[in-house]
Protein backbone atom coordinates (compact mmCIF):
# COMPACT_ATOMS: atom_id res chain seq x y z
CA UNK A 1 137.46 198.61 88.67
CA UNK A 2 134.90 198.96 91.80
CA UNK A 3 137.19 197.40 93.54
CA UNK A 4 139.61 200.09 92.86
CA UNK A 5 137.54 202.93 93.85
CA UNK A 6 136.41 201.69 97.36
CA UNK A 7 139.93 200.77 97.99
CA UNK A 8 141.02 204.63 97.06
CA UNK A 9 138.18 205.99 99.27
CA UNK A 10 138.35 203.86 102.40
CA UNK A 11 141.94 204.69 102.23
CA UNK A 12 141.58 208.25 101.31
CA UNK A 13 138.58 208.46 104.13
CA UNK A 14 140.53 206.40 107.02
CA UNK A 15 143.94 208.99 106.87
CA UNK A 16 141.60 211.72 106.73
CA UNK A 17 139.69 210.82 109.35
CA UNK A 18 142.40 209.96 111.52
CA UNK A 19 143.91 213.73 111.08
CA UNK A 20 140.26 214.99 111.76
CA UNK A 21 139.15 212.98 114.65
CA UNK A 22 140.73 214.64 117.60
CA UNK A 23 139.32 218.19 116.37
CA UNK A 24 135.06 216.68 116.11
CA UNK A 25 132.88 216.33 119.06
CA UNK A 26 131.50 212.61 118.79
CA UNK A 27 128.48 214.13 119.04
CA UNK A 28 128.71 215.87 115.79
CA UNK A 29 130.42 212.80 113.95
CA UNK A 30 127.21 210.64 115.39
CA UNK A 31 124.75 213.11 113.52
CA UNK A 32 126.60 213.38 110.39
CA UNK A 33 126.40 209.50 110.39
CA UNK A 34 122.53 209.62 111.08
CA UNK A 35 121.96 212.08 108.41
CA UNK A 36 124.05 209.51 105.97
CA UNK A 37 122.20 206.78 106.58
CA UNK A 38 118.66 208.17 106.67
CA UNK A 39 119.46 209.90 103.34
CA UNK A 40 120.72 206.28 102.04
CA UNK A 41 117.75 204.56 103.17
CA UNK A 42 115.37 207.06 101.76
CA UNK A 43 117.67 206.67 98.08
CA UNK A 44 117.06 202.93 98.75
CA UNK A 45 113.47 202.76 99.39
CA UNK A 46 113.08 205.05 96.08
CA UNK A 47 114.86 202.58 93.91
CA UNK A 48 113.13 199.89 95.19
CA UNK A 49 109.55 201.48 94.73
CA UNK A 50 110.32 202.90 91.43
């Protein structure tokens, strides 16, 4: 059933982000990936203390 749901939002995310893409600075795209990952780490690092 995971399986399922990544499979529905890689899809979903890939046709959406092919129709966005074009309109997004790369700059902007490379800080909205930044924030992403530093808020996953800091998820990650609570989990892992707690």
């Amino acid at each position: 059933m995971t399986s399922l749901a990544v499979a529905v939002g890689v899809l979903g995310g890939s046709l959406i982000g092919a129709k966005v893409m074009p309109y997004i600075k790369s700059k902007y795209l490379k800080v909205a990936f930044a924030i992403i990952l530093i808020y996953t780490s800091i998820e990650m690092i609570k989990k892992g203390l707690l």
